[in-house]
N, C-alpha and C. Protein backbone atom coordinates (compact mmCIF):
# COMPACT_ATOMS: atom_id res chain seq x y z
N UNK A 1 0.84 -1.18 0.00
CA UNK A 1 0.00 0.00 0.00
C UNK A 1 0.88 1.24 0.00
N UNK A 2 0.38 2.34 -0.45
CA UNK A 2 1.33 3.41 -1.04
C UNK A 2 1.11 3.97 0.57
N UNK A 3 2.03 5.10 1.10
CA UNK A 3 2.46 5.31 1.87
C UNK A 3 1.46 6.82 2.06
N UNK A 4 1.58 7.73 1.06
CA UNK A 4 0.71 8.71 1.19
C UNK A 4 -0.16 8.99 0.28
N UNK A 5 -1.58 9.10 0.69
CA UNK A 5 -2.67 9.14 0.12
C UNK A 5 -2.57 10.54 -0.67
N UNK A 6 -2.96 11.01 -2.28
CA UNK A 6 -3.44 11.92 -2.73
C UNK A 6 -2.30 11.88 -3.78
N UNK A 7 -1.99 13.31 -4.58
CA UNK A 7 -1.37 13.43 -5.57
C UNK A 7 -0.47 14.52 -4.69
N UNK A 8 0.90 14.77 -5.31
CA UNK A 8 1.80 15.60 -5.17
C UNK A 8 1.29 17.26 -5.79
N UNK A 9 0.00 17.77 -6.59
CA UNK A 9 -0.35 18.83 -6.41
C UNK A 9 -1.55 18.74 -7.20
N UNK A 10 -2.64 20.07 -7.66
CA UNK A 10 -3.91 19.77 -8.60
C UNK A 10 -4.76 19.07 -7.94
N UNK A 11 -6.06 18.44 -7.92
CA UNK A 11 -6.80 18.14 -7.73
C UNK A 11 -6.78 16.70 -8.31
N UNK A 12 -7.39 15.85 -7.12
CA UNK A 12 -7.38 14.13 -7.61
C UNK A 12 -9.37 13.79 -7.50
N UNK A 13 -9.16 12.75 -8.17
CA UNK A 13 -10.31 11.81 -8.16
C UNK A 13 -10.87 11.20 -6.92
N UNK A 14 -11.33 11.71 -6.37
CA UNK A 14 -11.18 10.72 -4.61
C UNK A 14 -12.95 10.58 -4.31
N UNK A 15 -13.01 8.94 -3.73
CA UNK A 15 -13.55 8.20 -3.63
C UNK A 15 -13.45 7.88 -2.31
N UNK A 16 -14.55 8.74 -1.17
CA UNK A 16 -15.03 8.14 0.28
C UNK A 16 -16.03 7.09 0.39
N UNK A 17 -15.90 6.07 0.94
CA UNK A 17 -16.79 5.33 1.21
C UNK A 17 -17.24 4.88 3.07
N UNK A 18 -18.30 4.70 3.43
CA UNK A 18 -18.27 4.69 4.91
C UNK A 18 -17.93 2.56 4.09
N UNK A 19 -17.68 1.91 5.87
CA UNK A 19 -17.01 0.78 5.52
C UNK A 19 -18.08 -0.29 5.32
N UNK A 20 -18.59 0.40 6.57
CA UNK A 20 -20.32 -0.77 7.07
C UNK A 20 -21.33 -0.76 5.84
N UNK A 21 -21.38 0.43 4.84
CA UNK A 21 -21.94 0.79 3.68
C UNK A 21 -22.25 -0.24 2.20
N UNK A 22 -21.33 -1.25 2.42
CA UNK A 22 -21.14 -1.92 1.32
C UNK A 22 -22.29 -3.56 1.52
N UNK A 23 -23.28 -3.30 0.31
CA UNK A 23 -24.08 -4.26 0.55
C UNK A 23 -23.67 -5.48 0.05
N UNK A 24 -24.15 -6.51 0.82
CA UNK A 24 -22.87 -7.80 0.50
C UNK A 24 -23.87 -8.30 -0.40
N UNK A 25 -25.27 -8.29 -0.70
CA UNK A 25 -25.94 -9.34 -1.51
C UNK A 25 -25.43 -8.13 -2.93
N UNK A 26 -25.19 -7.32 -3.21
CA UNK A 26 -25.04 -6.88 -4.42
C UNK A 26 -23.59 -6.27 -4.33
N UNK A 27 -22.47 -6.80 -4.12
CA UNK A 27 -21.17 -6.70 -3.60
C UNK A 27 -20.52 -7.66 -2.91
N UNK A 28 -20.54 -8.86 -2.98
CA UNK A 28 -20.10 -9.86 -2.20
C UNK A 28 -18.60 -9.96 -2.11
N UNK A 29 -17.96 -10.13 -3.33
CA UNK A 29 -16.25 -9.80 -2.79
C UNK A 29 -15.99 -8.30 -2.62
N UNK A 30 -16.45 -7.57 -2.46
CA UNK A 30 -16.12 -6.28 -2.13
C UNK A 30 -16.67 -6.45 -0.41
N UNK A 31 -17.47 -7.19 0.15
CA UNK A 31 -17.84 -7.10 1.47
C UNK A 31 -16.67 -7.94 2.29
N UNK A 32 -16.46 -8.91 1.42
CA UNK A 32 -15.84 -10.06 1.94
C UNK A 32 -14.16 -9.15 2.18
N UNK A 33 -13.54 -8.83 1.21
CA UNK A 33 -12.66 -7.57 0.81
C UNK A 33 -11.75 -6.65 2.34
N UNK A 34 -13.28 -6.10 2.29
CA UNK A 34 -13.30 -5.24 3.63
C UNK A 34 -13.48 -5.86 4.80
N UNK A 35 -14.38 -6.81 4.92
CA UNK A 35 -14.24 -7.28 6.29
C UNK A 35 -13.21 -7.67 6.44
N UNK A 36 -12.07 -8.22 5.22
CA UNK A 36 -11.04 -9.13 5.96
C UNK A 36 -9.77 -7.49 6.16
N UNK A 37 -10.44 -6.75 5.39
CA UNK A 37 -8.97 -5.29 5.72
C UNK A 37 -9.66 -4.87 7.22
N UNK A 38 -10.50 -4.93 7.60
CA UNK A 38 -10.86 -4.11 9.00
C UNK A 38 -9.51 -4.46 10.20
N UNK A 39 -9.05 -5.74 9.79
CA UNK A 39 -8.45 -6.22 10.96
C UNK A 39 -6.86 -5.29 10.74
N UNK A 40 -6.97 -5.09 9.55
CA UNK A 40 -5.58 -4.40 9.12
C UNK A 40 -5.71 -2.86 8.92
N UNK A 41 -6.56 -2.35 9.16
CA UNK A 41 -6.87 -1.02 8.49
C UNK A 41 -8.14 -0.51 9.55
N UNK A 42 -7.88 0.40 10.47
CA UNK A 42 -8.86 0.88 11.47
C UNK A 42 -9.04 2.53 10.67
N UNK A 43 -10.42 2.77 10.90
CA UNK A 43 -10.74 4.22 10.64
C UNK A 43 -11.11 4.90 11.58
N UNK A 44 -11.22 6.02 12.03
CA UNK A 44 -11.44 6.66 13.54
C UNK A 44 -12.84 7.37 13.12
N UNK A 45 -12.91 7.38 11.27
CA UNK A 45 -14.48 7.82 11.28
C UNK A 45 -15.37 6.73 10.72
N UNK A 46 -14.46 5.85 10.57
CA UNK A 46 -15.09 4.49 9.83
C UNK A 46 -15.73 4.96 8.52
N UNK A 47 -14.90 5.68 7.92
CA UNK A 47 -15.04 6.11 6.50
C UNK A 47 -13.44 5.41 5.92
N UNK A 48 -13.20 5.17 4.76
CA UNK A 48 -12.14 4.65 3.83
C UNK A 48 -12.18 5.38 2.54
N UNK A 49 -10.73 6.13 2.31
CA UNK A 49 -10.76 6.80 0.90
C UNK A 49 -10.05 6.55 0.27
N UNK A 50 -10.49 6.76 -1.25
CA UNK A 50 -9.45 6.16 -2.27
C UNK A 50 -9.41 7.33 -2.99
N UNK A 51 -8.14 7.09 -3.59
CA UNK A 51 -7.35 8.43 -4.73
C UNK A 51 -7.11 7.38 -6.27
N UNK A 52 -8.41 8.36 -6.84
CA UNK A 52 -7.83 7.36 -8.45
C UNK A 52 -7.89 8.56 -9.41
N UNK A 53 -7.93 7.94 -10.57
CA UNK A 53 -7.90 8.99 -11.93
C UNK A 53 -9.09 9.10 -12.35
N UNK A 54 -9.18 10.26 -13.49
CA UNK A 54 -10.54 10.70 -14.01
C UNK A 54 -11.02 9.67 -14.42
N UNK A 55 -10.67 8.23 -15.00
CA UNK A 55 -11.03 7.28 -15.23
C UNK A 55 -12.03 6.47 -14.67
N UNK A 56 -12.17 7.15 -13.36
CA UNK A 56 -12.53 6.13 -12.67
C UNK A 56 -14.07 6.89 -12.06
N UNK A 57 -14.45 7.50 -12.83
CA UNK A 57 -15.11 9.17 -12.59
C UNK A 57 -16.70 8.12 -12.97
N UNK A 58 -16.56 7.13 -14.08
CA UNK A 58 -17.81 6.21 -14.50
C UNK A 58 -18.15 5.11 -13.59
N UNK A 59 -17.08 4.90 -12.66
CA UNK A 59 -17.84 3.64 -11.85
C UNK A 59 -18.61 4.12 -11.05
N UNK A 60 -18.88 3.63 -9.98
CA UNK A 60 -19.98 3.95 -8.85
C UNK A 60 -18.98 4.30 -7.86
N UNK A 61 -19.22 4.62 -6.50
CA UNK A 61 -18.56 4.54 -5.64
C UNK A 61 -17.66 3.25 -5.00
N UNK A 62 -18.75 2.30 -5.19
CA UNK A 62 -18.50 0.78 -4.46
C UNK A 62 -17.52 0.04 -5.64
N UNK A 63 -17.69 0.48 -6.89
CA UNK A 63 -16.91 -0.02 -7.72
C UNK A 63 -15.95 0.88 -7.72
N UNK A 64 -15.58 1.53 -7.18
CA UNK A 64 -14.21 1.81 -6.95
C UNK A 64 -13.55 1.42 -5.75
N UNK A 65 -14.01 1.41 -5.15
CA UNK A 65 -13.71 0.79 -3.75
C UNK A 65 -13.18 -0.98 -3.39
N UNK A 66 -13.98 -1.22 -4.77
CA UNK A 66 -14.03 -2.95 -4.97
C UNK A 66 -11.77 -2.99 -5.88
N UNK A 67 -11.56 -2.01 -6.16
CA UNK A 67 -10.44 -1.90 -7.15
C UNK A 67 -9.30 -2.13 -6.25
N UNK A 68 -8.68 -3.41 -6.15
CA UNK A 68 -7.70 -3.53 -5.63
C UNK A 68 -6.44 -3.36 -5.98
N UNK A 69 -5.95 -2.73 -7.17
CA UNK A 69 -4.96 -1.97 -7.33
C UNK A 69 -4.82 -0.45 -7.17
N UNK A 70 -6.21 0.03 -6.57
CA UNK A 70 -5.98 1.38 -5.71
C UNK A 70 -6.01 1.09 -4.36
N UNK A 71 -4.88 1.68 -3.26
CA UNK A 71 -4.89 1.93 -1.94
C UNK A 71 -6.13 2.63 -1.60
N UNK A 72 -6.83 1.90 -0.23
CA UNK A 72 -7.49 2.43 0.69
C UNK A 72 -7.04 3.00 1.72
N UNK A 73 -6.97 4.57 2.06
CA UNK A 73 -6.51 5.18 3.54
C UNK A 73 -7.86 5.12 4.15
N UNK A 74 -7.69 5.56 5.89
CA UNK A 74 -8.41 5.41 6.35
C UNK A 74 -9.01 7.04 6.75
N UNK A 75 -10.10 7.87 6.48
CA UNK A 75 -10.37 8.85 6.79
C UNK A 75 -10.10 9.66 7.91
N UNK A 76 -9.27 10.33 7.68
CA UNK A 76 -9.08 10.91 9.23
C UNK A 76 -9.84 11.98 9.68
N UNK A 77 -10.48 12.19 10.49
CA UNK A 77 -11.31 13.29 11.44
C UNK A 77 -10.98 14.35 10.95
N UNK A 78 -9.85 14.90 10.66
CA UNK A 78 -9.91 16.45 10.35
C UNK A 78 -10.35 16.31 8.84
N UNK A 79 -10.25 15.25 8.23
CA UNK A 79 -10.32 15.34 6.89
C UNK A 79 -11.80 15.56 6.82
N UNK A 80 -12.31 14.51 7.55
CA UNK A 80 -14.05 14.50 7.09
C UNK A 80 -14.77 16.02 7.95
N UNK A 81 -13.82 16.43 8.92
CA UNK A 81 -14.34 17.67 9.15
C UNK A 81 -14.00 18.95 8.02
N UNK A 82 -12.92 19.05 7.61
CA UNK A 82 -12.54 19.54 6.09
C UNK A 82 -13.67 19.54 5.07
N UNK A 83 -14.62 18.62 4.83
CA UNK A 83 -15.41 18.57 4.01
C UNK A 83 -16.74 19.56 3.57
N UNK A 84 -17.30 20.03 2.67
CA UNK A 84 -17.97 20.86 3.19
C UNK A 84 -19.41 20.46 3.13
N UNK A 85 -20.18 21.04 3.95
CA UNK A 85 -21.64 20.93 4.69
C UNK A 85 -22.40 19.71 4.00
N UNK A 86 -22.01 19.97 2.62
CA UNK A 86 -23.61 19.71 1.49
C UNK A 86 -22.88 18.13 1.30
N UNK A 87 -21.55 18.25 0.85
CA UNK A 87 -20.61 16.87 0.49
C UNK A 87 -20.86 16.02 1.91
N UNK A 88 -20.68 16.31 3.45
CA UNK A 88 -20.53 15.25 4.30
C UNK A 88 -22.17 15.06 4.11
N UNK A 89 -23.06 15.75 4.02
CA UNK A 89 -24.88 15.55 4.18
C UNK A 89 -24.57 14.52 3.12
N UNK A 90 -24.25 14.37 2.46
CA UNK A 90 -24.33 13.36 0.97
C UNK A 90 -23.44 11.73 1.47
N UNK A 91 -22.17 12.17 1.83
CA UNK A 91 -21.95 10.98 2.44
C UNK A 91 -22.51 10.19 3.38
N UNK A 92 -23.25 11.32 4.54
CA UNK A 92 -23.45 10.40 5.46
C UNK A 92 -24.86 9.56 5.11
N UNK A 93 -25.55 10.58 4.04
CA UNK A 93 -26.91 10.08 3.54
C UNK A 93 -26.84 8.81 2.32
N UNK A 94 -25.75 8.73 1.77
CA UNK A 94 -25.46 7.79 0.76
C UNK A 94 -24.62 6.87 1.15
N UNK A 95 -23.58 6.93 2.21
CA UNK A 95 -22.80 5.88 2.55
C UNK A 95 -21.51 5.95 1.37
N UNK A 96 -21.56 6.88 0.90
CA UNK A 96 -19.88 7.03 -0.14
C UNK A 96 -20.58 8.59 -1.19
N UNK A 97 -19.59 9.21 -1.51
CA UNK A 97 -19.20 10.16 -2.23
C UNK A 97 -18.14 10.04 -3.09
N UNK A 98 -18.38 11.03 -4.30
CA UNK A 98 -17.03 10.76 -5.30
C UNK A 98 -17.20 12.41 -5.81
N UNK A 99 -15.58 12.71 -5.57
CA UNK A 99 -15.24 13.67 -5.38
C UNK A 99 -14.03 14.34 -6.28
N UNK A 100 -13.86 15.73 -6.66
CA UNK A 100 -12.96 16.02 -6.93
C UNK A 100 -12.10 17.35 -6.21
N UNK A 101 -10.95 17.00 -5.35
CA UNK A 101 -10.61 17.75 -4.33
C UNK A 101 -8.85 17.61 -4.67
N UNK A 102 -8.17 18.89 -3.63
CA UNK A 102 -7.12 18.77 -3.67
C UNK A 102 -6.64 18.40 -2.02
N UNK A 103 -5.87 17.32 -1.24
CA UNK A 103 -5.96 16.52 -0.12
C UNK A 103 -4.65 17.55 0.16
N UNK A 104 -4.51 18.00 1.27
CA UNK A 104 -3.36 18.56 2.29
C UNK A 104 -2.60 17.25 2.98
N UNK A 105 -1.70 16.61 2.93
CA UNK A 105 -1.12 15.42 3.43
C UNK A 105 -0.76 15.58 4.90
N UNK A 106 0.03 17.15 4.85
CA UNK A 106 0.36 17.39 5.84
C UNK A 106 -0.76 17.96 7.22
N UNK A 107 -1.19 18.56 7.15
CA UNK A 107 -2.78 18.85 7.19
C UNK A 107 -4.21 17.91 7.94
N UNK A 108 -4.14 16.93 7.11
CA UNK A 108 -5.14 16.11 6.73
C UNK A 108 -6.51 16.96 6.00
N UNK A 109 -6.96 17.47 5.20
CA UNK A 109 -7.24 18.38 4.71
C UNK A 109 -7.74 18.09 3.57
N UNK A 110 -9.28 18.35 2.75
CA UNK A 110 -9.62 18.60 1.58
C UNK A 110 -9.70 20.03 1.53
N UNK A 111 -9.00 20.32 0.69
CA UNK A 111 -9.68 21.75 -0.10
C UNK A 111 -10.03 21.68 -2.14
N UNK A 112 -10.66 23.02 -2.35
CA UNK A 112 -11.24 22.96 -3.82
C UNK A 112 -12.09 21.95 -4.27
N UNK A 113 -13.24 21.78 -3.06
CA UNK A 113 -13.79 20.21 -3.32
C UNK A 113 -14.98 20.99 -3.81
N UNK A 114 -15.41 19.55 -5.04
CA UNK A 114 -16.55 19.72 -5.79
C UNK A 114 -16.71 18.16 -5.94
N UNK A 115 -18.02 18.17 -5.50
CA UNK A 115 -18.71 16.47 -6.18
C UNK A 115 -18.88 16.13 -7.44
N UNK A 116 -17.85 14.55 -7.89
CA UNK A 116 -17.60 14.67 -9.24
C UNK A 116 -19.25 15.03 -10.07
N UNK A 117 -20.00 14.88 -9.70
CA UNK A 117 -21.45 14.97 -10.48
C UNK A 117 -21.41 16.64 -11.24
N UNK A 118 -21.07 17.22 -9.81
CA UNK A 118 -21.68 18.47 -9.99
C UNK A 118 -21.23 19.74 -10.94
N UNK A 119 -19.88 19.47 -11.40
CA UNK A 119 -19.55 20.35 -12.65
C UNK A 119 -19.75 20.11 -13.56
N UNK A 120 -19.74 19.14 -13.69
CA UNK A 120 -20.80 18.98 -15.36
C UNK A 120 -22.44 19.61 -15.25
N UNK A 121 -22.91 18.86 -14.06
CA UNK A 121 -24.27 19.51 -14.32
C UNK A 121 -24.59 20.73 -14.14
N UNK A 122 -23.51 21.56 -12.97
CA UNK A 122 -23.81 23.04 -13.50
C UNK A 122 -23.50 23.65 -14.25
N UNK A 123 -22.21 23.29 -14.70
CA UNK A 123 -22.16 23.91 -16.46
C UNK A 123 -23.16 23.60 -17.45
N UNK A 124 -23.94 22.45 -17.77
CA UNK A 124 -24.90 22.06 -18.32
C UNK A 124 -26.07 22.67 -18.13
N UNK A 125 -26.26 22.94 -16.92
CA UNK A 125 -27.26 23.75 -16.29
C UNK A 125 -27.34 25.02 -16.69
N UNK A 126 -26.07 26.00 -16.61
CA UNK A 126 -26.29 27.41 -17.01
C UNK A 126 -25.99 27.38 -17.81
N UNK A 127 -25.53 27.06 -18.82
CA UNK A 127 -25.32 26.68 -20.10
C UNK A 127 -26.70 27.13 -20.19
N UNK A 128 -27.90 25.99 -20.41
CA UNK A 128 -29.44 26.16 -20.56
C UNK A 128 -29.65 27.39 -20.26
N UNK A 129 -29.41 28.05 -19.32
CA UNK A 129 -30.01 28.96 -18.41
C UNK A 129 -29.29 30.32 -19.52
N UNK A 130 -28.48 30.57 -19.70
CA UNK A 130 -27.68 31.54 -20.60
C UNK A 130 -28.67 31.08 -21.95
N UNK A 131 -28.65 30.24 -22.63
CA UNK A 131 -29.55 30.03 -23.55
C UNK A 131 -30.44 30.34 -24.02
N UNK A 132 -31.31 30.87 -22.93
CA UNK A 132 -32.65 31.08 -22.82
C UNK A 132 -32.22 32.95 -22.67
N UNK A 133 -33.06 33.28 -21.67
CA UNK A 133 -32.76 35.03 -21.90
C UNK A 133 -31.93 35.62 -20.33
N UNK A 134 -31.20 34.60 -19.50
CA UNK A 134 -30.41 34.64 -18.58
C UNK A 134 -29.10 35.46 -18.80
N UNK A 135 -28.81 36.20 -17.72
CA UNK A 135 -27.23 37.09 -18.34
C UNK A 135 -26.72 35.81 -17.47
N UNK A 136 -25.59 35.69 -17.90
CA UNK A 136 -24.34 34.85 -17.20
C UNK A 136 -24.41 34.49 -15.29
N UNK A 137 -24.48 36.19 -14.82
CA UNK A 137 -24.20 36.18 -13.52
C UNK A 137 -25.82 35.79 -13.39
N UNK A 138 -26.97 36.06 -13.67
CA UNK A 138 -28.26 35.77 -13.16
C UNK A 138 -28.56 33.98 -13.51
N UNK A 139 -27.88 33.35 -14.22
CA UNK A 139 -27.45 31.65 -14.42
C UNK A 139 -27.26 31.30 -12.98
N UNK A 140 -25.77 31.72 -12.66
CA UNK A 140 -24.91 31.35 -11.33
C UNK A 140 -25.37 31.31 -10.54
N UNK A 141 -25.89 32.67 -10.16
CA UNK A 141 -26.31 32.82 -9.24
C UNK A 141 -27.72 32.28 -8.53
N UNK A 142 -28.51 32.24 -9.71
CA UNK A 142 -29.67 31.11 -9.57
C UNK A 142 -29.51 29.70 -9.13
N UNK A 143 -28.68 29.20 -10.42
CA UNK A 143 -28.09 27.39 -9.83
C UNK A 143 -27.91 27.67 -8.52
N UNK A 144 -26.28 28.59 -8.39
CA UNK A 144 -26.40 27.85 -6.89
C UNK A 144 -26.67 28.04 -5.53
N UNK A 145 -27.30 29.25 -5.65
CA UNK A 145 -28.69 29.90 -4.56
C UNK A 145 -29.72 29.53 -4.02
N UNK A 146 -30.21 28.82 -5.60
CA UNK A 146 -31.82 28.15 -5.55
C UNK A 146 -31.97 27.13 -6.17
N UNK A 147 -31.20 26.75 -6.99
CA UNK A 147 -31.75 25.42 -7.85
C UNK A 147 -30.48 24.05 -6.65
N UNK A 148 -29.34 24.79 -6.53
CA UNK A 148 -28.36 23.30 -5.76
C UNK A 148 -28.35 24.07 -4.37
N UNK A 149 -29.13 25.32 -3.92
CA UNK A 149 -29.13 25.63 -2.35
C UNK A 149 -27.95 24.87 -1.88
N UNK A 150 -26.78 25.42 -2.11
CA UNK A 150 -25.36 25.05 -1.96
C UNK A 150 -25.03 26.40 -0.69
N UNK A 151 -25.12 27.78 -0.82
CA UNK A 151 -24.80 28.80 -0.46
C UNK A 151 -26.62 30.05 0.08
N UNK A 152 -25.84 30.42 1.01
CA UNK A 152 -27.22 31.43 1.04
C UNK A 152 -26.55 32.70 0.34
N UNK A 153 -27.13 33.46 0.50
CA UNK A 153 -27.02 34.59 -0.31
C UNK A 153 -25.62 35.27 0.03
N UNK A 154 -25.94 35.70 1.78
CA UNK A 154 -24.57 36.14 2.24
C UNK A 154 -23.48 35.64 1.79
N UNK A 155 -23.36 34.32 1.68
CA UNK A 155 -22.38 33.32 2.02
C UNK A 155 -21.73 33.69 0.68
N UNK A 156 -22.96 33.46 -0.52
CA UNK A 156 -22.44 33.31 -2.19
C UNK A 156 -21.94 34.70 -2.48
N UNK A 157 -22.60 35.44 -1.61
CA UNK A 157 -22.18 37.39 -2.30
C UNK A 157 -20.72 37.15 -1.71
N UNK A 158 -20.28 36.85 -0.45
CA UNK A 158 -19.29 36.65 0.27
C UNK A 158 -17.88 36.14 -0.73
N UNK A 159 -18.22 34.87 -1.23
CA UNK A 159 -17.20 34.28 -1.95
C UNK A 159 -17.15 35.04 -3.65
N UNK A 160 -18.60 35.63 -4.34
CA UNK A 160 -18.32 36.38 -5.20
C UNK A 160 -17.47 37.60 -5.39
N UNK A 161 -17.44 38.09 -3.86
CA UNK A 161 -16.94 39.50 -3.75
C UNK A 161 -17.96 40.37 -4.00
N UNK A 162 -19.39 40.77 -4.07
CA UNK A 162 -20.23 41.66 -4.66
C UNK A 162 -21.08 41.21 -3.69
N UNK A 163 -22.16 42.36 -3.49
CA UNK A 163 -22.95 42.53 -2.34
C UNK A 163 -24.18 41.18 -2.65
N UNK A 164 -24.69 41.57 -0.99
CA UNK A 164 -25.95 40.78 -0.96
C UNK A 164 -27.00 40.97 -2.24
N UNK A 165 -26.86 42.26 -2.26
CA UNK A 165 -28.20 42.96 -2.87
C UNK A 165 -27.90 42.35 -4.29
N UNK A 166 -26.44 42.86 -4.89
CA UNK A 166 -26.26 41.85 -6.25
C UNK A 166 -26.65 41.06 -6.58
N UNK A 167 -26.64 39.96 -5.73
CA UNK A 167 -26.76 38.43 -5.89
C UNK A 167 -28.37 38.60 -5.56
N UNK A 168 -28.85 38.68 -4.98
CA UNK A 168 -30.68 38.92 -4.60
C UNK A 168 -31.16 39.65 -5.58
N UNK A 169 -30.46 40.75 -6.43
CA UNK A 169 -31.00 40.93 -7.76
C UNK A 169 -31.19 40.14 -8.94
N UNK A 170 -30.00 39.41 -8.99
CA UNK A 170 -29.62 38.90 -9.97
C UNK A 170 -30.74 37.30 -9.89
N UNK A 171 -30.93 36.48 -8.54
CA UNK A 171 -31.63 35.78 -8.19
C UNK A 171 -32.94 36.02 -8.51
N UNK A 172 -33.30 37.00 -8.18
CA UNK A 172 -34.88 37.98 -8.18
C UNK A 172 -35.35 37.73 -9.79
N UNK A 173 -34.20 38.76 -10.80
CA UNK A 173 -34.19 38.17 -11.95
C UNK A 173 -34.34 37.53 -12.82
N UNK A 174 -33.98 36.20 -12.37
CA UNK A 174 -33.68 34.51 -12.90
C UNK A 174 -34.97 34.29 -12.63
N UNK A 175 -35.49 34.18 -11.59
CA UNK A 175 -36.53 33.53 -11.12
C UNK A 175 -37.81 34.34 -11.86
N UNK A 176 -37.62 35.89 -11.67
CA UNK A 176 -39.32 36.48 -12.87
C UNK A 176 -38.80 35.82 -14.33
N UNK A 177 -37.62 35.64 -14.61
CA UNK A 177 -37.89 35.31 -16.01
C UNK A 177 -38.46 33.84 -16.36
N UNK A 178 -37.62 33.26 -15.29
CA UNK A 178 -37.77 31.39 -15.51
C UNK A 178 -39.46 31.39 -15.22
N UNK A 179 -39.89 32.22 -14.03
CA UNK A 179 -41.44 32.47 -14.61
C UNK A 179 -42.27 32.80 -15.74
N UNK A 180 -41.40 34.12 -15.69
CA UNK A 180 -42.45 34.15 -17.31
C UNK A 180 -42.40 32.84 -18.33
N UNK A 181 -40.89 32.22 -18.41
CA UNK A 181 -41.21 31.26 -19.45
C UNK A 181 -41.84 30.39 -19.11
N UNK A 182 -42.12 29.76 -17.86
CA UNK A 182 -43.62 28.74 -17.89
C UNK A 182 -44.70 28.92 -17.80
N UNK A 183 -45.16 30.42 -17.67
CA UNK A 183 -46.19 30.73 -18.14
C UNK A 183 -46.56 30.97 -19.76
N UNK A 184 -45.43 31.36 -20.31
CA UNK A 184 -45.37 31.37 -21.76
C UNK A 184 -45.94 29.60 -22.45
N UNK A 185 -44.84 28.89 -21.63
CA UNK A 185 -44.86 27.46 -21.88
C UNK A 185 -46.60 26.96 -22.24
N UNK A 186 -46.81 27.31 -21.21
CA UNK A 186 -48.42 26.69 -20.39
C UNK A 186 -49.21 27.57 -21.51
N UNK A 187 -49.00 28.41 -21.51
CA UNK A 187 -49.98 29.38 -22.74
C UNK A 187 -50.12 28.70 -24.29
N UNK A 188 -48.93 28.13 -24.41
CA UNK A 188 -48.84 27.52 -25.62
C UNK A 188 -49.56 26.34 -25.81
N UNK A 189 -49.33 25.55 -24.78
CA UNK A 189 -49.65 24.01 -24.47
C UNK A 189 -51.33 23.93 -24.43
N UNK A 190 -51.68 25.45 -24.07
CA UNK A 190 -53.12 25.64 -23.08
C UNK A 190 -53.74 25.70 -24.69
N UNK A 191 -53.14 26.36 -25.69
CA UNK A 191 -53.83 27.37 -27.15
C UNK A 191 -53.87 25.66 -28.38
């Protein structure tokens, strides 16, 4: 087993799984796997993470976890406290996450974390949203205000650099227009 978990800089592929998580009738050598590493491998959050490549971005969680030519570390407490709000709600509610973060070794530490799902779909997302009659910042700020309630307002004006009121405009915005178009929608559908 490799000695230190993560990449030497950039952002890696990383794959948390809690341990107890893995269902043995639809995972059987992956249960069998882990029960026999527990005796060799203790977690203090009883979470286990793996560091792989973008490659590995199509399996599931458990199928990565099942990959025995990637090392399993064992999650350490500051790490899963490192995590942020919406990512640990997801782990602890799903029993594994897949992630794209940059790991502090020294530290124990995620930072620049984003759930592998979620940049594609918000680019995909405002993408649409720009499409339609959205300015750029009234996209953003919509997704992730109100559509992925990731950030409250303060929080998002905070990390934008630009006031509350900005972002509550720009929100305000998104939302009369994304109205008008389903009322437009419905008008059509209705005629």
């Amino acid at each position: 087993m490799a000695t230190q978990p993560g990449s030497d800089g950039g952002r890696d592929f990383v794959t948390i799984f809690k341990t107890g998580s893995v269902d043995r009738d639809d995972y059987p050598e992956l249960a069998e796997h882990l029960l026999e590493g527990r005796t060799q491998l203790a977690s203090e959050t009883g979470y286990l993470m793996k560091f792989g490549d973008v490659s590995h971005r199509g399996l599931t969680p458990f199928d990565v976890a099942s990959l025995h030519d990637v090392p399993a570390y064992p999650l350490p407490e500051t790490a899963l406290e490192s995590l942020l709000a919406h990512v640990r709600a997801d782990l602890e509610q799903n029993g594994a996450v897949q992630m794209f973060a940059s790991y502090d070794r020294e530290r124990h530490r995620f930072e620049n974390i984003a759930l592998a799902w979620e940049e594609q779909e918000f680019l995909e997302r405002i993408a649409e949203l720009v499409a339609g009659d959205l300015s750029l910042h009234e996209a953003i700020d919509w997704t992730v205000v109100e559509e992925a309630e990731r950030y409250t307002i303060a929080h998002w004006a905070d990390i934008r650099g630009v006031t509350e009121d900005a972002v509550r405009s720009n929100v305000n915005s998104a939302r009369e227009e994304l109205l008008a178009e389903e009322d437009r929608e419905s008008n059509e559908e209705s005629s």
